[in-house]
C-alpha atoms as a PDB file:
ATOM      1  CA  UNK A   1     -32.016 -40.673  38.719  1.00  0.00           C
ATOM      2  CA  UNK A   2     -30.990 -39.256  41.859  1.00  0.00           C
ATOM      3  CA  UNK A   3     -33.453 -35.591  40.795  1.00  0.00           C
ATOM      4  CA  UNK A   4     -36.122 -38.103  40.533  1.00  0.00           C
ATOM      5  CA  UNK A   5     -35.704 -39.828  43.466  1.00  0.00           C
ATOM      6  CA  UNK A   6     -35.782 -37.429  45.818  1.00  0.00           C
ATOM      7  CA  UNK A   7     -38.767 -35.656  43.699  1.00  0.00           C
ATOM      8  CA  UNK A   8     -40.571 -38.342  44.805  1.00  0.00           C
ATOM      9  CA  UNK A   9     -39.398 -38.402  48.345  1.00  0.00           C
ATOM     10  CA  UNK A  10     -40.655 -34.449  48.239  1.00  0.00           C
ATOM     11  CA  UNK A  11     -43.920 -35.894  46.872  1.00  0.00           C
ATOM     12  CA  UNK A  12     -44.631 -38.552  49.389  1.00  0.00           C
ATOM     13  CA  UNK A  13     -43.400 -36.264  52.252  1.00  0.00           C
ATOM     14  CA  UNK A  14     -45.794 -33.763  51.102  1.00  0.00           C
ATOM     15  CA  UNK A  15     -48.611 -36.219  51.063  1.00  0.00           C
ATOM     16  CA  UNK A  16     -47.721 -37.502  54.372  1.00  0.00           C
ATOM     17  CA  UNK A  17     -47.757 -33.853  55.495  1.00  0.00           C
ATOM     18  CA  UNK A  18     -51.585 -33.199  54.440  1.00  0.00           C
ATOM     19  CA  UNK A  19     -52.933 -36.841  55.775  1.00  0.00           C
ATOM     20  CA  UNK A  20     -51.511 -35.822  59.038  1.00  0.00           C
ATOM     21  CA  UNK A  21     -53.067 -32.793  58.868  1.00  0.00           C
ATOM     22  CA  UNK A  22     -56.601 -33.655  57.287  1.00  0.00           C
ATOM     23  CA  UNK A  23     -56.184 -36.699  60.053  1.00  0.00           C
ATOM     24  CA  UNK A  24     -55.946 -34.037  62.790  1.00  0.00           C
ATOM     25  CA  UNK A  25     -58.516 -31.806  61.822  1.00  0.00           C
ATOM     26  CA  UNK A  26     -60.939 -35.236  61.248  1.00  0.00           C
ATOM     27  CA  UNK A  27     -60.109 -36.291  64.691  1.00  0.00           C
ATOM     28  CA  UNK A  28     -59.660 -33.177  66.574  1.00  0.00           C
ATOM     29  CA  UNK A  29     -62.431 -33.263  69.679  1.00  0.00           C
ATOM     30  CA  UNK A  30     -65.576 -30.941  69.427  1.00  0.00           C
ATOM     31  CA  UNK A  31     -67.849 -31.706  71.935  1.00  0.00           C
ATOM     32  CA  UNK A  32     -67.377 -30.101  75.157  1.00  0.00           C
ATOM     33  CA  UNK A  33     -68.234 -32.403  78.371  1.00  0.00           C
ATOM     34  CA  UNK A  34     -68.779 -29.484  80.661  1.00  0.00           C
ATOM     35  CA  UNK A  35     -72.575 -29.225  80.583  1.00  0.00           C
ATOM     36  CA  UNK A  36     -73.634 -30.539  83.344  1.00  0.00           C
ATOM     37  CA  UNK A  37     -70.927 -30.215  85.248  1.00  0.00           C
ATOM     38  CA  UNK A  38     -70.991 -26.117  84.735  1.00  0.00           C
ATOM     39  CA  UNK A  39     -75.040 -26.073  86.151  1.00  0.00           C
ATOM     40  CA  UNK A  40     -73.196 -27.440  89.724  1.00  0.00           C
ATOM     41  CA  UNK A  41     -72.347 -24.415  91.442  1.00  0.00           C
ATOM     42  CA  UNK A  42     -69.754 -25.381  94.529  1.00  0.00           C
ATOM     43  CA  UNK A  43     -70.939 -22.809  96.706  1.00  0.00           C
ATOM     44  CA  UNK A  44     -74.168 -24.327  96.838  1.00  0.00           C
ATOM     45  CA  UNK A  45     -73.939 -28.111  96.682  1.00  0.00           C
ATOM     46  CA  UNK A  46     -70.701 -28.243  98.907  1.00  0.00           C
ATOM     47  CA  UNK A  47     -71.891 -28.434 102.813  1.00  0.00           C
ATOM     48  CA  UNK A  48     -71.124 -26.425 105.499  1.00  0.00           C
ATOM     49  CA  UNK A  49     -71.932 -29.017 107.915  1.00  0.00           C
ATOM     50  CA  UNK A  50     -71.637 -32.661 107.513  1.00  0.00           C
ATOM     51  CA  UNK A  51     -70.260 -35.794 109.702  1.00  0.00           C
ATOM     52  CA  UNK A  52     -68.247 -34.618 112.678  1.00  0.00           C
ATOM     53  CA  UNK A  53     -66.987 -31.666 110.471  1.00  0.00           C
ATOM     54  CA  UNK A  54     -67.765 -27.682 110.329  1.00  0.00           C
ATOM     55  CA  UNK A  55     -66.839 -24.816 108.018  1.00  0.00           C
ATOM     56  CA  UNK A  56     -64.923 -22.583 109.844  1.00  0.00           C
ATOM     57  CA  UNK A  57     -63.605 -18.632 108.341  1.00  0.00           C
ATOM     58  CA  UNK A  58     -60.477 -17.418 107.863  1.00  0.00           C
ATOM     59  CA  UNK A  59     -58.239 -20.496 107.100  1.00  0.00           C
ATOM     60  CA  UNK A  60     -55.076 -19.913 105.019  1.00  0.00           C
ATOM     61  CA  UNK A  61     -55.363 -22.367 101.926  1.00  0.00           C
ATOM     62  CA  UNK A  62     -52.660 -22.331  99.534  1.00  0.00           C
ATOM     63  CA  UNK A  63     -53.485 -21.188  96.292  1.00  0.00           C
ATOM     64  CA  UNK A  64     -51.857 -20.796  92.977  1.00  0.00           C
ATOM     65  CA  UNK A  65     -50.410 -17.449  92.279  1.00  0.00           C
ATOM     66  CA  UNK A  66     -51.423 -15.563  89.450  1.00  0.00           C
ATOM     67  CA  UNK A  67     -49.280 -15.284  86.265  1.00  0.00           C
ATOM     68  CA  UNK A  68     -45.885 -13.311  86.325  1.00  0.00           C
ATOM     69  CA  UNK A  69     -46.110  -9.899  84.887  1.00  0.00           C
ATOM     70  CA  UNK A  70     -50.331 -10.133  84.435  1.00  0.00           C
ATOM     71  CA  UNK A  71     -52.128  -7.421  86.664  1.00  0.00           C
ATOM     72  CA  UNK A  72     -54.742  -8.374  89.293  1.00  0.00           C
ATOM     73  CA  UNK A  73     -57.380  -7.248  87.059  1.00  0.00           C
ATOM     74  CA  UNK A  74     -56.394  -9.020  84.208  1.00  0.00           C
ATOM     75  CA  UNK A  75     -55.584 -12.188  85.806  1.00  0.00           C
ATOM     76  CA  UNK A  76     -58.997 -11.623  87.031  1.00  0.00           C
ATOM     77  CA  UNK A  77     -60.552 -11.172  83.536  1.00  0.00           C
ATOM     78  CA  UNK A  78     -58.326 -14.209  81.876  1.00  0.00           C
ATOM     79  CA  UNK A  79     -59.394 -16.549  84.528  1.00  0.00           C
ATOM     80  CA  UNK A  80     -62.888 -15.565  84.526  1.00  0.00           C
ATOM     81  CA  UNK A  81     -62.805 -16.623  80.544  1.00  0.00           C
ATOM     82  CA  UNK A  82     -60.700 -19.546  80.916  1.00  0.00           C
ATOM     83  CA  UNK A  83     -61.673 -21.130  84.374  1.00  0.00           C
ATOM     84  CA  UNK A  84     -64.876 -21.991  85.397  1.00  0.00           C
ATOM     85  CA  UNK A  85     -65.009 -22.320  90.137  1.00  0.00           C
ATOM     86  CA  UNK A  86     -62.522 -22.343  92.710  1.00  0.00           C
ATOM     87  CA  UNK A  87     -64.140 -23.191  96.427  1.00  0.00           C
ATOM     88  CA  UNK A  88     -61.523 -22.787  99.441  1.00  0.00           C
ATOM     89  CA  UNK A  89     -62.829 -23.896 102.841  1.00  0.00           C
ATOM     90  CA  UNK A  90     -61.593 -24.620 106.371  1.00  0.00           C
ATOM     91  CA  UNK A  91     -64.043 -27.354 108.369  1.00  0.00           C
ATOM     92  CA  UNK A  92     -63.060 -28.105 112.203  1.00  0.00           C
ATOM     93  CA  UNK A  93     -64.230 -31.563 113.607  1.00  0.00           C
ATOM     94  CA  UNK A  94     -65.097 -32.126 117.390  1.00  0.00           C
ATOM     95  CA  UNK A  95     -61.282 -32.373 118.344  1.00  0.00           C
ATOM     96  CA  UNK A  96     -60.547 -28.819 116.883  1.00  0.00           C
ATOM     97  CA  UNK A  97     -58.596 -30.452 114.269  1.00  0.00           C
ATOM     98  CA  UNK A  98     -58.857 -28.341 111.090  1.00  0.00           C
ATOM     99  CA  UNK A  99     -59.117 -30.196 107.449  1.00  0.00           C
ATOM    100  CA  UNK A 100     -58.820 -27.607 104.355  1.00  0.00           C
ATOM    101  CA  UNK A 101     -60.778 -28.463 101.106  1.00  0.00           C
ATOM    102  CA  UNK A 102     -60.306 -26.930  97.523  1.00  0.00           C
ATOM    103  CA  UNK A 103     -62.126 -27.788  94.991  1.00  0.00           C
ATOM    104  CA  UNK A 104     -60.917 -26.491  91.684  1.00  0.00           C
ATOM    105  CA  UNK A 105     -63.252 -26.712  88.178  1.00  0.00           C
ATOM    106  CA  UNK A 106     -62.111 -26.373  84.475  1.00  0.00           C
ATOM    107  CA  UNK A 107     -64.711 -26.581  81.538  1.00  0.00           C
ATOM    108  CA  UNK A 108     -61.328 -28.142  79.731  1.00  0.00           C
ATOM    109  CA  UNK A 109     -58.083 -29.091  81.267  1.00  0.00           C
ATOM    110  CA  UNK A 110     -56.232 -25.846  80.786  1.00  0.00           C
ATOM    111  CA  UNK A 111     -53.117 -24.035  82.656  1.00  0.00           C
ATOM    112  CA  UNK A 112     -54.861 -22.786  84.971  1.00  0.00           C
ATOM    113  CA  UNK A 113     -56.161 -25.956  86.677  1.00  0.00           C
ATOM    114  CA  UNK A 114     -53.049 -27.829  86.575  1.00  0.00           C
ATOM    115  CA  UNK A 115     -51.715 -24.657  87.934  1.00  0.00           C
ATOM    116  CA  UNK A 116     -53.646 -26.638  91.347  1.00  0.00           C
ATOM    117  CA  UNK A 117     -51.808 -29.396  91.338  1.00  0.00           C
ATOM    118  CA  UNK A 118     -50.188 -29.165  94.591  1.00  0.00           C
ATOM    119  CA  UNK A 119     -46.468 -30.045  93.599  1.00  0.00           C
ATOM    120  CA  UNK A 120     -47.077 -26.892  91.024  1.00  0.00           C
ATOM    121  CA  UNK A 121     -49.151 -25.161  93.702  1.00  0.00           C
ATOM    122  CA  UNK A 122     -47.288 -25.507  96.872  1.00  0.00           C
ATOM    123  CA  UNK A 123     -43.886 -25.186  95.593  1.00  0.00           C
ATOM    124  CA  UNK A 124     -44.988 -22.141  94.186  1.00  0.00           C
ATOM    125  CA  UNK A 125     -45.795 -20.657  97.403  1.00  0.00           C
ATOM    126  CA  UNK A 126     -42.147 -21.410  98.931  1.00  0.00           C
ATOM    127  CA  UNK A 127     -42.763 -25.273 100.010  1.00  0.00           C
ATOM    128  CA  UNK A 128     -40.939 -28.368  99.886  1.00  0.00           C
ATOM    129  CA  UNK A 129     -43.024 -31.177  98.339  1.00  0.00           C
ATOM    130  CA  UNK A 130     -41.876 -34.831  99.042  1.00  0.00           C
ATOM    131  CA  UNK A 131     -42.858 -38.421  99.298  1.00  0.00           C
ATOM    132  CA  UNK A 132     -45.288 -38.498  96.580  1.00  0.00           C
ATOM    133  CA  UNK A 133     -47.381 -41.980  96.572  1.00  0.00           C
ATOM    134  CA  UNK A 134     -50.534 -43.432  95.434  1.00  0.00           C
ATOM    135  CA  UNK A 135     -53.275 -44.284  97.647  1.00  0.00           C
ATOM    136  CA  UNK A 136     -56.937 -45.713  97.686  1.00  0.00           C
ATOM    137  CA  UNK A 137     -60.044 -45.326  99.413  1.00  0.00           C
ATOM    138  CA  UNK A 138     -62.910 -47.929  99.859  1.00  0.00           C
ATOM    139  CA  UNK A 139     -66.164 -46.002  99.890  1.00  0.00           C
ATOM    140  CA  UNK A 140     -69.011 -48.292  99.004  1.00  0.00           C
ATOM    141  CA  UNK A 141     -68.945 -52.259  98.875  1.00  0.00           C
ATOM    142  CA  UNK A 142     -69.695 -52.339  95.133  1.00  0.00           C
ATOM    143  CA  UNK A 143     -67.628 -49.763  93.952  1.00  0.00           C
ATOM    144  CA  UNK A 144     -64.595 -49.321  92.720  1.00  0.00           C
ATOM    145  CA  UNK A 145     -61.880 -48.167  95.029  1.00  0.00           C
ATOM    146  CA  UNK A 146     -61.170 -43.878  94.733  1.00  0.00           C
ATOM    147  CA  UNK A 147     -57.654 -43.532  93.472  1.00  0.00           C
ATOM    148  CA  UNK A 148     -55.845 -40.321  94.376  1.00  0.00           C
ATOM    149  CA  UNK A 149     -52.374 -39.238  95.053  1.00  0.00           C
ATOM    150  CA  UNK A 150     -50.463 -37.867  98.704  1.00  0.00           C
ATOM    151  CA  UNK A 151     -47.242 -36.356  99.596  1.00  0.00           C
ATOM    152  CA  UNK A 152     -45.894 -33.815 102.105  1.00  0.00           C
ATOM    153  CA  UNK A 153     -45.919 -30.152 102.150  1.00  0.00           C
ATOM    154  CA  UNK A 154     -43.208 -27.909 104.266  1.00  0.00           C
ATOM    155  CA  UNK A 155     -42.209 -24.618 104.723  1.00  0.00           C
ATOM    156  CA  UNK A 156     -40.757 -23.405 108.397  1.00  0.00           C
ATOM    157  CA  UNK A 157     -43.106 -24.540 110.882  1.00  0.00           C
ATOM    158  CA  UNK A 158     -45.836 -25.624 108.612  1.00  0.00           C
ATOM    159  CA  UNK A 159     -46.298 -29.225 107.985  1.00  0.00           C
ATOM    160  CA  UNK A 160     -49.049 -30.017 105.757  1.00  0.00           C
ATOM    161  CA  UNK A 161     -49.436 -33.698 104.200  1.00  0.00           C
ATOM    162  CA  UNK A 162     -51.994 -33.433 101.008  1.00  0.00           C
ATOM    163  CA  UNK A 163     -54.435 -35.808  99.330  1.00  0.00           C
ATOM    164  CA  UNK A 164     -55.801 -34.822  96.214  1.00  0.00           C
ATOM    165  CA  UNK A 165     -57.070 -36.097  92.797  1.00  0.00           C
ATOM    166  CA  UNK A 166     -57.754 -34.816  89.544  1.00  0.00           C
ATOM    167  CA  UNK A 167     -61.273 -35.936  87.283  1.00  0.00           C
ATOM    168  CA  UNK A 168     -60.969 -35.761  83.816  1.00  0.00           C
ATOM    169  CA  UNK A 169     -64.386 -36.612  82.172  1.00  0.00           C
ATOM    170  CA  UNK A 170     -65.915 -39.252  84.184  1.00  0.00           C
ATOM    171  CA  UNK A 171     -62.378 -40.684  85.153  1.00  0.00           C
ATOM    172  CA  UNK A 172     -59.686 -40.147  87.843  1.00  0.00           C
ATOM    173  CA  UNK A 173     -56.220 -39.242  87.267  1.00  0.00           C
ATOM    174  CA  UNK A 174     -53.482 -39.408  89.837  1.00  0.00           C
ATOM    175  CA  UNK A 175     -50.423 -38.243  87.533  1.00  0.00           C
ATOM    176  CA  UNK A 176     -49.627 -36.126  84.497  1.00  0.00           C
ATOM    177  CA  UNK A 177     -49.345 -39.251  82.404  1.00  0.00           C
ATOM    178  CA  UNK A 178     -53.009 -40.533  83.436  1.00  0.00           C
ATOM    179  CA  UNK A 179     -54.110 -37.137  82.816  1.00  0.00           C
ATOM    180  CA  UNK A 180     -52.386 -37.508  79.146  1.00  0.00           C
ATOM    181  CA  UNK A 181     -53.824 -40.892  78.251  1.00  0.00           C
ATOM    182  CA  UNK A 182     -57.275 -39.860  79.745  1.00  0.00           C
ATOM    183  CA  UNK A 183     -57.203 -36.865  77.678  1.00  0.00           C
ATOM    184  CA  UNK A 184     -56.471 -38.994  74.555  1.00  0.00           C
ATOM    185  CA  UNK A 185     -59.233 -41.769  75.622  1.00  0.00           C
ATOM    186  CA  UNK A 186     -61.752 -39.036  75.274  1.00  0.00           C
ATOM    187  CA  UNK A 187     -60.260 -37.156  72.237  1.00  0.00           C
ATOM    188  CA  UNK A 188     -60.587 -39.816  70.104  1.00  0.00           C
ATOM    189  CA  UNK A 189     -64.688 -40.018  70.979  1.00  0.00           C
ATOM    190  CA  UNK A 190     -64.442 -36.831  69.578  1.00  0.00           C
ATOM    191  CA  UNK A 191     -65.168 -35.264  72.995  1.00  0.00           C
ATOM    192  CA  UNK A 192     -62.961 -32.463  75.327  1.00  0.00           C
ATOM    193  CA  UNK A 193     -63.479 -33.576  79.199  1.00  0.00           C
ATOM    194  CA  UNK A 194     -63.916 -30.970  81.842  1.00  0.00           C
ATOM    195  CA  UNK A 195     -61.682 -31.615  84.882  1.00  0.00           C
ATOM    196  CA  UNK A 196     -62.291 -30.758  88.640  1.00  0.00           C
ATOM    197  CA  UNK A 197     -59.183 -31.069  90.838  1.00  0.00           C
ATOM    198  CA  UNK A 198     -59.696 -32.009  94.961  1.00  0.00           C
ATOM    199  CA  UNK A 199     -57.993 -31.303  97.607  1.00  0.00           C
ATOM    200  CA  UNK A 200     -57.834 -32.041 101.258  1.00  0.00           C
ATOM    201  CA  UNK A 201     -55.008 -31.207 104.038  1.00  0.00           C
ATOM    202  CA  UNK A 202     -54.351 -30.788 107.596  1.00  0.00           C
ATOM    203  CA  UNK A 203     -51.604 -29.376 109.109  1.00  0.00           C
ATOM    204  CA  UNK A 204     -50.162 -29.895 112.571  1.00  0.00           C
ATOM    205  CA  UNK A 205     -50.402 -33.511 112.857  1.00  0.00           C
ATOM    206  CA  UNK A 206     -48.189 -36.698 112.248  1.00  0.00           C
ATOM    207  CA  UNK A 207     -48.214 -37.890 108.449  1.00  0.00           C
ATOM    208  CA  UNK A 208     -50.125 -41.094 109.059  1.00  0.00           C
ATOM    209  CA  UNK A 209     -52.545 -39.804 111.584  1.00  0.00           C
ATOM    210  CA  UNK A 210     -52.830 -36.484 109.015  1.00  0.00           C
ATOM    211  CA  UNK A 211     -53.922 -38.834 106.336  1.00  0.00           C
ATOM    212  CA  UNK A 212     -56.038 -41.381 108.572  1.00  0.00           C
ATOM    213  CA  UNK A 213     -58.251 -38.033 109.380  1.00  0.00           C
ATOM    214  CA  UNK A 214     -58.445 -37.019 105.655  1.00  0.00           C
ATOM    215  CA  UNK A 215     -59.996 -40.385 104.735  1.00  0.00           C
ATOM    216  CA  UNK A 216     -62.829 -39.759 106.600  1.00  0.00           C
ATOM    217  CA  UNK A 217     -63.075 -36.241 105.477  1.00  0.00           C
ATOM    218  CA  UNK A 218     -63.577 -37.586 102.190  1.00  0.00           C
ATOM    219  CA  UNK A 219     -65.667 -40.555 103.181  1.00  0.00           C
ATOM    220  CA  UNK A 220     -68.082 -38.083 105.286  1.00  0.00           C
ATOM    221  CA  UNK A 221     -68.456 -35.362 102.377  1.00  0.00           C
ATOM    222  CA  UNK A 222     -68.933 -37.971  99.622  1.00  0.00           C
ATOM    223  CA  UNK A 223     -71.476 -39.647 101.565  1.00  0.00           C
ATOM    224  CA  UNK A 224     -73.427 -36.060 102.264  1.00  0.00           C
ATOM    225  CA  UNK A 225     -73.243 -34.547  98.683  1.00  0.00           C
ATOM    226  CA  UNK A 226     -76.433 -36.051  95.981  1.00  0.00           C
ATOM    227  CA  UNK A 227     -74.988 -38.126  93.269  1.00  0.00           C
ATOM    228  CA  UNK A 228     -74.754 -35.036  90.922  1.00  0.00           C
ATOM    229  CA  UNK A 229     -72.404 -33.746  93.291  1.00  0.00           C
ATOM    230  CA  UNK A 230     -70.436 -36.694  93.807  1.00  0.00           C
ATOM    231  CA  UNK A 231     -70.421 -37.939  90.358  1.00  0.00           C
ATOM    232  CA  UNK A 232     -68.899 -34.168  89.840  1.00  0.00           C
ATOM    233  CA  UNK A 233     -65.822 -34.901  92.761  1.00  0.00           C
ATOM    234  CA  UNK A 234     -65.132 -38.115  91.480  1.00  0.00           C
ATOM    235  CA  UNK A 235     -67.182 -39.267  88.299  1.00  0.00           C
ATOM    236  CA  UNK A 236     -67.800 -42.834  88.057  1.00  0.00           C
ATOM    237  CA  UNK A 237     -65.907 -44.962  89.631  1.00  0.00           C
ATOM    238  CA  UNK A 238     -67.527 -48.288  88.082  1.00  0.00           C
END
C-alpha cells in the first residue's frame, strides 16, 4: 500500500512538474516593447537649451562602474549587445546653479540598467545613500501626478540629493517591487517592456531647496521635449 502510494505521489509530482513547465513556456513573454522607443536617439531629442537651463561640458556625473574582472573592451562589447543609450549632461540655469541629468535606456530591464539605480550606482562609487522617500510632481491639470523616488547622496564634501524614476513599458516604477509587479503586468500580455531610468541632481545646495530646483528641471524639459520624447521619459501617465 505504502509502494503504491507514494507511486502515485511520484506520478502527480511529475505531472505537476510538466504543467508548470508547459505553463511557463505558454506564458513566457515574446514581444519586445522596444520599437519605438529604440528609433528615439537621446542625443538628438534631449535639448541643449530649454527654460532658464543650459548644457554645460565637463560635469562629473556618477556612473555605474563596469563589471569586476571584465576588461574595458569587453565591458564595452557586452554593453553594446545588452544596453541600448546612456546620455550624461550638466545644464547651468541663470544663477550658475548646475542640475546633472542621466538618462539611461534598456530594450529589456536587464543588469545593466538597474546597475543606474542610484542606491546601486552611488554607493558604488564610495557614497552614502540615505533618506529614501517618495515624491510627486504635478505637470499638467489633467494628468496624472509623475511619481518618482529621492534620497541623499554623500561622500566628503559632496552633497548631492537625487530624484529619479524608472519606466517600465508605459508605466513608472519608484521601487524594486513596482518594478517586479510591472514586469509581471506586462508578462502576462505576453509582452517584455523596455525601461528608461531618469535622473536629476544638484549638488551644493540645501536638501529642500536642491529638490525645489529639480522640480522645475523636470517641469521645464518635459514641457520642451515632443510627446514621443516625453512619452519615452515618462510613458503615460493617464
Amino acid at each position: 500500500m505504502t509502494l503504491k502510494i507514494n507511486s502515485v505521489q511520484a506520478i502527480l509530482a511529475s505531472v505537476a512538474i510538466l504543467t508548470t513547465a508547459m505553463l511557463a513556456e505558454v506564458l513566457a513573454p515574446r514581444e519586445l516593447m522596444a520599437s519605438a522607443s529604440s528609433s528615439i536617439k537621446l542625443e538628438n531629442v534631449i535639448p541643449r537649451q530649454f527654460g532658464q537651463w543650459k548644457a554645460i561640458p565637463n560635469v562629473g556625473l556618477v556612473t555605474p562602474t563596469e563589471p569586476e574582472g571584465v576588461g574595458e573592451t569587453a565591458a564595452r562589447q557586452l554593453e553594446a549587445k545588452i544596453y541600448s543609450q546612456e546620455l550624461g549632461r550638466g545644464y547651468s540655469d541663470r544663477d550658475g546653479h548646475i542640475a546633472m541629468l542621466l538618462i539611461a535606456y534598456g530594450p529589456v530591464q536587464n543588469f545593466r540598467l538597474k546597475s543606474h539605480r542610484p542606491e546601486v550606482c552611488y554607493t558604488a562609487a564610495g557614497f552614502r545613500v540615505s533618506n529614501k522617500s517618495n515624491a510627486e510632481l504635478l505637470l499638467q491639470n489633467k494628468e496624472a501626478p509623475l511619481k518618482f523616488s529621492r534620497l541623499i547622496t554623500e561622500r566628503e564634501t559632496r552633497f548631492e540629493p537625487v530624484s529619479y524614476w524608472i519606466r517600465v513599458g508605459n508605466d513608472i516604477a519608484t521601487g524594486i517591487f513596482d518594478n517586479q509587479i510591472l514586469r509581471l503586468k506586462y508578462g502576462l500580455r505576453g509582452l517584455i517592456p523596455d525601461g528608461a531610468l531618469v535622473r536629476v541632481s544638484i549638488v551644493g545646495m540645501p536638501a529642500d531647496q536642491s529638490f525645489k530646483l529639480q522640480d522645475q528641471f523636470i517641469r521645464d524639459l518635459l514641457e520642451a521635449v515632443d510627446p514621443a520624447t516625453r512619452k519615452f521619459l515618462i510613458g503615460e501617465l493617464g
